[in-house]
N, C-alpha and C. Protein backbone atom coordinates (compact mmCIF):
# COMPACT_ATOMS: atom_id res chain seq x y z
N UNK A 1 -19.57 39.14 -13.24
CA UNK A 1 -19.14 40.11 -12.24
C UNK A 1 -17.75 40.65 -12.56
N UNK A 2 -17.93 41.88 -11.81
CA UNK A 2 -16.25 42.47 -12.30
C UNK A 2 -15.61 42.70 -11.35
N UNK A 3 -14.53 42.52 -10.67
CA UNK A 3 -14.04 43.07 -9.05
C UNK A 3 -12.63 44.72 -9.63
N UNK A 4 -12.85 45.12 -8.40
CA UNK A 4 -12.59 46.14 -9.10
C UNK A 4 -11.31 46.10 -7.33
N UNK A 5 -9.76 46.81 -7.73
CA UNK A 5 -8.90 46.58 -6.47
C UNK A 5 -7.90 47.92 -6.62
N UNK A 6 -8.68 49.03 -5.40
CA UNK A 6 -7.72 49.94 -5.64
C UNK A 6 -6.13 50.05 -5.09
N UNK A 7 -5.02 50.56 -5.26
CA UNK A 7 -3.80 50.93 -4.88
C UNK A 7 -3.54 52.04 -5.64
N UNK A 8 -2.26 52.54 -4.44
CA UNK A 8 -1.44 53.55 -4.23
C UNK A 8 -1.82 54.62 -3.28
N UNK A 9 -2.69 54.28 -2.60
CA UNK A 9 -3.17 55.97 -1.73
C UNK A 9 -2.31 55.90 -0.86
N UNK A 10 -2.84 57.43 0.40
CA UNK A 10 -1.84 57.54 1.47
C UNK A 10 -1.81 58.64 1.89
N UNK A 11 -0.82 59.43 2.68
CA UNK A 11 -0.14 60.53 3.20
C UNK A 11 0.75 61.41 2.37
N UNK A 12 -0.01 62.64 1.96
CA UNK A 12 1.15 63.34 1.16
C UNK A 12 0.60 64.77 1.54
N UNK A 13 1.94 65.08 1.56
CA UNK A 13 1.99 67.10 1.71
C UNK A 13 1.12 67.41 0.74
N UNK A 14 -0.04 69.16 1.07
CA UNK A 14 -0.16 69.70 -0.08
C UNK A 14 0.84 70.65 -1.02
N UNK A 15 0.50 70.00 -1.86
CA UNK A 15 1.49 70.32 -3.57
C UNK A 15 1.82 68.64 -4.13
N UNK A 16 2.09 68.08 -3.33
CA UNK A 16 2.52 66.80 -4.12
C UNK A 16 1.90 66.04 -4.87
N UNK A 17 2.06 64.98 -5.19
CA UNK A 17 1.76 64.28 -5.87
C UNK A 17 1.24 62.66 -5.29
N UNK A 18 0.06 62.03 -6.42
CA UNK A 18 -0.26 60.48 -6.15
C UNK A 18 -0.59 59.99 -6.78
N UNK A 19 -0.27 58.84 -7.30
CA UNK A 19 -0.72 57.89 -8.45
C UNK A 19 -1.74 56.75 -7.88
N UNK A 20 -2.98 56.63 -8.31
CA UNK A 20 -4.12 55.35 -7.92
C UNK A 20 -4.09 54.61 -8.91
N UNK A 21 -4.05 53.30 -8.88
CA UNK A 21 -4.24 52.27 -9.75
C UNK A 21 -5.50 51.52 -9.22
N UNK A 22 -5.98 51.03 -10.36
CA UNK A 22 -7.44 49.96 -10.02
C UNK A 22 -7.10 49.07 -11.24
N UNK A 23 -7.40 47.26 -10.42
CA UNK A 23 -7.34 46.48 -11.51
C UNK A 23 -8.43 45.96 -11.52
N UNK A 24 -8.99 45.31 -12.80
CA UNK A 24 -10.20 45.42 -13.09
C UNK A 24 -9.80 43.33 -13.55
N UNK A 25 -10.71 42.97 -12.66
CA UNK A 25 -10.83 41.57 -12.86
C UNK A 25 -11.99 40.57 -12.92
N UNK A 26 -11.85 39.58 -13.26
CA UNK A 26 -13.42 38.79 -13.76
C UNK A 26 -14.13 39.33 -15.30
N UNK A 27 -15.32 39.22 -14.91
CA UNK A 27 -15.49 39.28 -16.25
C UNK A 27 -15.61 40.58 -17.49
N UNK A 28 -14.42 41.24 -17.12
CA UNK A 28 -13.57 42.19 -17.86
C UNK A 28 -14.55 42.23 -19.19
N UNK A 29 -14.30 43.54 -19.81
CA UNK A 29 -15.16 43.66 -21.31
C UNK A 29 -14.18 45.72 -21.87
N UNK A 30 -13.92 45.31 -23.05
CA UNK A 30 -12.94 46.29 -23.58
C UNK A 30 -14.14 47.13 -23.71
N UNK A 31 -15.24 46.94 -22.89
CA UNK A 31 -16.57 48.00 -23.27
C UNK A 31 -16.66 48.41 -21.87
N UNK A 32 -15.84 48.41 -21.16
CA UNK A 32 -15.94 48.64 -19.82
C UNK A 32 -15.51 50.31 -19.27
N UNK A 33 -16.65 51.24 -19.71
CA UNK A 33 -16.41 52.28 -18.68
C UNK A 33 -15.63 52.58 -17.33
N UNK A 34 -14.18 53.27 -17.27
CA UNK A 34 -14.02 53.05 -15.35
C UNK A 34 -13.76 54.29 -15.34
N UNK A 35 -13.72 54.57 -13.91
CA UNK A 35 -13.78 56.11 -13.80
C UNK A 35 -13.86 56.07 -11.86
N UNK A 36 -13.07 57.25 -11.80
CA UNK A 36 -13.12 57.43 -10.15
C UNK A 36 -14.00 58.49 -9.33
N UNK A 37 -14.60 58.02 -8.34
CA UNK A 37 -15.79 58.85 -7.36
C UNK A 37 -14.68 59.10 -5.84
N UNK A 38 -14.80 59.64 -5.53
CA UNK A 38 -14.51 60.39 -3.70
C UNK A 38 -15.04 60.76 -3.11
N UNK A 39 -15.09 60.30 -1.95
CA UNK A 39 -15.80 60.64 -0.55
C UNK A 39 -15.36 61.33 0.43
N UNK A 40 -15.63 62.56 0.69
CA UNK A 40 -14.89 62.94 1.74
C UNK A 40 -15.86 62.98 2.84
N UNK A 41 -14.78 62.33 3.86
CA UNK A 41 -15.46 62.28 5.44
C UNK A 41 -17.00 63.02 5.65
N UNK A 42 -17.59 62.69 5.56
CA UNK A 42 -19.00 63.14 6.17
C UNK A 42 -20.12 63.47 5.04
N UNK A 43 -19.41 63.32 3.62
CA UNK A 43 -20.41 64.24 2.73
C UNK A 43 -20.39 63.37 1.77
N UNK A 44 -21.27 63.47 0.69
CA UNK A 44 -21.60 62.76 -0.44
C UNK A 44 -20.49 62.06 -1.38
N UNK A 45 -20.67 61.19 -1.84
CA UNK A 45 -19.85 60.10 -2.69
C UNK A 45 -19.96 61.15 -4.58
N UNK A 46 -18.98 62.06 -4.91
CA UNK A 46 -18.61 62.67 -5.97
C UNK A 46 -17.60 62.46 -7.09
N UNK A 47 -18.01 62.97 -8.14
CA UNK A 47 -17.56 62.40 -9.50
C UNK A 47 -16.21 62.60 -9.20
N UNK A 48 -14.91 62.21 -10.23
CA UNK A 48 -13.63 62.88 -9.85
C UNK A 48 -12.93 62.95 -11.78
N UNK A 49 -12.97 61.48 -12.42
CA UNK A 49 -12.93 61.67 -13.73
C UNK A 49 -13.16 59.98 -14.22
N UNK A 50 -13.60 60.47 -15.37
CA UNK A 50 -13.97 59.34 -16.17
C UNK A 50 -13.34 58.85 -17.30
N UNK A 51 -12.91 57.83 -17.96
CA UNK A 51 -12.54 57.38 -19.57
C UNK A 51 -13.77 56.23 -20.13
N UNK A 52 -13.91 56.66 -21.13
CA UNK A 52 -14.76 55.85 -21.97
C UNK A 52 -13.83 54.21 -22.43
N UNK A 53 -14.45 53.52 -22.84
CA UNK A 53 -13.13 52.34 -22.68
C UNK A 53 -12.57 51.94 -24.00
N UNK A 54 -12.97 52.86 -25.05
CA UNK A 54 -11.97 53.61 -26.22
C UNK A 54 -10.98 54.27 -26.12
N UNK A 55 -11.11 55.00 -25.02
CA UNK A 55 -9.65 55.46 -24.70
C UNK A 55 -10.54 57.47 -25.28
N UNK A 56 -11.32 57.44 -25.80
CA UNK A 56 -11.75 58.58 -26.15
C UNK A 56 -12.05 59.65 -26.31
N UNK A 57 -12.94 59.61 -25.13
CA UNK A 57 -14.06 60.64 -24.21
C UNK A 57 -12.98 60.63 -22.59
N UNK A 58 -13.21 61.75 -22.65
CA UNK A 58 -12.47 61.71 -20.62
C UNK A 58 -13.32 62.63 -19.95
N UNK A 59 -13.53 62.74 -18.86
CA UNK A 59 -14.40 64.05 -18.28
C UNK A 59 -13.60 64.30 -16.70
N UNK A 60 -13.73 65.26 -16.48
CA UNK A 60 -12.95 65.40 -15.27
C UNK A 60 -14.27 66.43 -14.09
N UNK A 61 -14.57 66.11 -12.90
CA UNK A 61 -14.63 67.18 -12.52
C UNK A 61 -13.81 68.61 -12.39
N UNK A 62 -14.73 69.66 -12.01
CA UNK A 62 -13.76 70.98 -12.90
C UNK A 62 -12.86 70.95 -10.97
N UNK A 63 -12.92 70.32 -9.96
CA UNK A 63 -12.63 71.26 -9.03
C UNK A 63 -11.08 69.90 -8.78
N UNK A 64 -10.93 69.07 -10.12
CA UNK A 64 -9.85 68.32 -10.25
C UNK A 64 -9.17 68.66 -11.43
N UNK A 65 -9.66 69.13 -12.44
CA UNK A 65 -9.43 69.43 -14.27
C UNK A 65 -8.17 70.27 -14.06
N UNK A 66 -7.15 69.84 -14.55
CA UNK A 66 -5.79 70.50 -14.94
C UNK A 66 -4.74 70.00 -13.78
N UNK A 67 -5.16 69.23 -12.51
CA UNK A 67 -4.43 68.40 -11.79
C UNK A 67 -4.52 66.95 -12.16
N UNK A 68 -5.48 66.56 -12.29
CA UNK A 68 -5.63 64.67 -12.22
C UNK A 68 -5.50 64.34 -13.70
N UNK A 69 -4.84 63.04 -13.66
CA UNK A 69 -5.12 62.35 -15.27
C UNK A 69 -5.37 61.45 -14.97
N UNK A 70 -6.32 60.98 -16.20
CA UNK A 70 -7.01 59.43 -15.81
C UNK A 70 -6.26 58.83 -16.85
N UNK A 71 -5.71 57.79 -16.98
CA UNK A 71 -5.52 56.86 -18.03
C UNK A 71 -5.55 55.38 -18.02
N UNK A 72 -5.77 54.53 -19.02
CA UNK A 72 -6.30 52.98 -18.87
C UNK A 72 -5.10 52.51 -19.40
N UNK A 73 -4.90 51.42 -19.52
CA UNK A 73 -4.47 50.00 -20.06
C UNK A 73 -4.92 49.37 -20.27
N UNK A 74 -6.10 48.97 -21.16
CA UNK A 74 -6.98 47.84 -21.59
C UNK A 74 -6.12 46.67 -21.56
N UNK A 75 -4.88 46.41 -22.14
CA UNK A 75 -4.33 45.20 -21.92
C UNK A 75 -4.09 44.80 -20.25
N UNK A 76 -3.98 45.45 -19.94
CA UNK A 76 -3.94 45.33 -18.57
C UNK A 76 -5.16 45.45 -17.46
N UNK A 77 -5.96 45.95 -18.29
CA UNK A 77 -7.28 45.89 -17.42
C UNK A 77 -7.17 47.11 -16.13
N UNK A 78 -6.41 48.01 -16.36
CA UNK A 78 -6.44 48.41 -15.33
C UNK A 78 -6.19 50.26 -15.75
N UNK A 79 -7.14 51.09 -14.74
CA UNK A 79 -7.10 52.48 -14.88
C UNK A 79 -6.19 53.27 -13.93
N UNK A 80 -5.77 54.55 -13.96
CA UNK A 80 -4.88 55.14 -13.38
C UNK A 80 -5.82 57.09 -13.13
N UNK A 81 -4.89 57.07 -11.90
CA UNK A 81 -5.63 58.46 -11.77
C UNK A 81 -4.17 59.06 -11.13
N UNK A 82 -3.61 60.10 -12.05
CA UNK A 82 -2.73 60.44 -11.67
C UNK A 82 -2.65 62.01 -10.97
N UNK A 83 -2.49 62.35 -9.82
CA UNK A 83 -3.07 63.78 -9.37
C UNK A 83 -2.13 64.21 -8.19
N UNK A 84 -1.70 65.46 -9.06
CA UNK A 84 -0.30 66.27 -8.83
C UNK A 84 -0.82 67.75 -8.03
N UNK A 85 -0.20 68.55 -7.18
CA UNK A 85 -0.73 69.69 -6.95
C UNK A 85 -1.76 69.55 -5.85
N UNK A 86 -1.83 68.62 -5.09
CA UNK A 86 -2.68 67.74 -4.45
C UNK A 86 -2.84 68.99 -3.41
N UNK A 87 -4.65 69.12 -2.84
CA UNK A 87 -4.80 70.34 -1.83
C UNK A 87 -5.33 69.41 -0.66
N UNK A 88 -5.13 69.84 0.37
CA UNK A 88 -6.07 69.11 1.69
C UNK A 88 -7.57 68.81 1.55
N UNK A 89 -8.07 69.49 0.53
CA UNK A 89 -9.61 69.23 0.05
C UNK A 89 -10.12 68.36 -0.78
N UNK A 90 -8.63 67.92 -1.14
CA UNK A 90 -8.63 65.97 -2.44
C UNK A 90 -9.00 65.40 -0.96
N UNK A 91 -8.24 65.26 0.59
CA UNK A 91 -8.43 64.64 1.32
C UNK A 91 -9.98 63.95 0.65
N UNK A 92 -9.89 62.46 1.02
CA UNK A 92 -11.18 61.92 0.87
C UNK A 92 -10.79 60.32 0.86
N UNK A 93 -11.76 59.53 0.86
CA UNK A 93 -11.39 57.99 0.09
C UNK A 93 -11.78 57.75 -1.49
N UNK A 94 -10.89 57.43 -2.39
CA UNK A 94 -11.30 57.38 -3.21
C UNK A 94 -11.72 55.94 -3.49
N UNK A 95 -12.84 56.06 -4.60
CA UNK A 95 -13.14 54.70 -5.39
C UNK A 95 -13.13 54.10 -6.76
N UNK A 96 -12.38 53.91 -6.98
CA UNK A 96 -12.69 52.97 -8.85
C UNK A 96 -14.12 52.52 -9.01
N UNK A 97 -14.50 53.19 -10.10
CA UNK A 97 -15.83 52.03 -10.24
C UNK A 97 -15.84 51.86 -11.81
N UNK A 98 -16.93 51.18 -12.56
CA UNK A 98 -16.79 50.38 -13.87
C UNK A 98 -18.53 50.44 -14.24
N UNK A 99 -18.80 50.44 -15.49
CA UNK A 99 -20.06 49.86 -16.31
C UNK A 99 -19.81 49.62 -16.83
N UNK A 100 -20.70 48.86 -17.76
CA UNK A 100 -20.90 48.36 -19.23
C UNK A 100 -21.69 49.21 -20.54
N UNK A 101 -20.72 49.60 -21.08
CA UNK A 101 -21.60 50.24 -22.56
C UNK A 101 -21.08 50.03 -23.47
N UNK A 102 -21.58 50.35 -25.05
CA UNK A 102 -21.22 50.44 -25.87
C UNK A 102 -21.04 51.97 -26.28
N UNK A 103 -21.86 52.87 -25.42
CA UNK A 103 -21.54 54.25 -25.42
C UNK A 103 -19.80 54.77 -25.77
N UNK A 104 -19.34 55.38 -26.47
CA UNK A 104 -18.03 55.96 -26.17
C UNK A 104 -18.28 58.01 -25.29
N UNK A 105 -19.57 57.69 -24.38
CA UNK A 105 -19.04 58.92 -23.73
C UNK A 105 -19.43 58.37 -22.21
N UNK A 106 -18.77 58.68 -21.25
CA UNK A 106 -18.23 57.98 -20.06
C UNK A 106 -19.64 58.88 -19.16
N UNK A 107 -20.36 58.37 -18.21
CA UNK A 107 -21.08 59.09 -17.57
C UNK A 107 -20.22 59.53 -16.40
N UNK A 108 -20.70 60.96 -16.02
CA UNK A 108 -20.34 61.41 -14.79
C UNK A 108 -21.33 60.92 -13.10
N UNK A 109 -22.54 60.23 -13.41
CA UNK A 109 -23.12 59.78 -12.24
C UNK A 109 -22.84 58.58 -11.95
N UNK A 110 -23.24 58.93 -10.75
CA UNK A 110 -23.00 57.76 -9.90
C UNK A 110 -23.55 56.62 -9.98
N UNK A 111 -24.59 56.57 -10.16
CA UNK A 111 -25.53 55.58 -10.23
C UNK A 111 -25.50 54.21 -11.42
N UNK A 112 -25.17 55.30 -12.45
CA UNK A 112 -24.67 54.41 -13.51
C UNK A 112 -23.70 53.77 -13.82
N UNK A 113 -22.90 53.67 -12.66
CA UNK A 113 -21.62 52.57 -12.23
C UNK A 113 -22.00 51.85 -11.41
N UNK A 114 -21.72 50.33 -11.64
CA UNK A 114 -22.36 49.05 -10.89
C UNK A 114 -21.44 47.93 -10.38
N UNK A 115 -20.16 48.41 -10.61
CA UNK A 115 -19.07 47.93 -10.01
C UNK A 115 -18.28 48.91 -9.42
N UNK A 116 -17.97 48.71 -8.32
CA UNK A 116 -17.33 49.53 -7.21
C UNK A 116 -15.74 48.77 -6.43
N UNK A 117 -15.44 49.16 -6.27
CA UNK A 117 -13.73 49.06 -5.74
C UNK A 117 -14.28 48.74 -4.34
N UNK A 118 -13.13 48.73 -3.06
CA UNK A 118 -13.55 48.89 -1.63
C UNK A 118 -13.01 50.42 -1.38
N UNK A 119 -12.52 50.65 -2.38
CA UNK A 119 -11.74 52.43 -1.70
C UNK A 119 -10.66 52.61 -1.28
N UNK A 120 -9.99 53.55 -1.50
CA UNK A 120 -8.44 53.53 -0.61
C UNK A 120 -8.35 55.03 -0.41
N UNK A 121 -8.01 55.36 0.59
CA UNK A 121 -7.76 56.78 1.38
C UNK A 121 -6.40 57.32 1.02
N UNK A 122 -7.08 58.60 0.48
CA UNK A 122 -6.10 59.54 0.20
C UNK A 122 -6.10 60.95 1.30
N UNK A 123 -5.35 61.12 1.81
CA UNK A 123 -4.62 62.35 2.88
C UNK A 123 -3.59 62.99 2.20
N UNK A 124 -3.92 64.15 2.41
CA UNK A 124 -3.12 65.42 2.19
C UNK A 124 -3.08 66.90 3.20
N UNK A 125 -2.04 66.78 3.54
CA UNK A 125 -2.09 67.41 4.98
C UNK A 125 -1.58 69.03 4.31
N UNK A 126 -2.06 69.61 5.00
CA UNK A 126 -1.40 71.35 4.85
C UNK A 126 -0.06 71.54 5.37
């Protein structure tokens, strides 16, 4: 099993900025896909961006692409989603989640992540 523990969310003006961290613990594997999904209040659980766990492949949704960066620390086990320019429509909870491949290209569905975070809420007020 892998536990997956998000930080940094919260309250921020739109334009600003927020950094999410997820640490990735138990039985950890440098083959470990992570990548973040968001939920906003009432509507479906959506992609946000992914890293392959080469460090390689990245994918972003396009309605985040040129605000968010994803980046890992394999020594550290732990991924980052860094997202600047922040609009009231990031509003959502976000989630860390994780698979296992040997793939180096990161999937964008959902389904094919089997470790999940508990979520941490991000607000961005107008």
């Amino acid at each position: 099993q892998v536990q997956l523990v998000e930080s940094g969310g919260g309250l921020v003006q739109a334009g600003g900025s927020l950094r999410l961290s997820c640490a990735a613990s138990g039985r950890t594997s440098r083959a470990l896909v992570m990548g973040w999904f968001r939920q906003p209040d009432g509507k479906e659980r959506e992609f946000v961006a992914a890293k392959s766990w080469n460090g390689g492949n990245t994918y972003y949704a396009d309605s985040v692409n040129g605000r968010c960066t994803i980046s890992r620390d394999n020594d550290k086990n732990t991924v980052y989603l860094q997202m600047d320019n922040l609009k009231p429509e990031d509003t959502a909870v976000y989630y860390c989640a994780a698979y296992l491949t040997l793939s180096s290209t990161p999937s964008r569905i959902r389904n094919q992540y089997n470790y999940w975070g508990q979520g941490i809420q991000v607000t961005v007020s107008s």
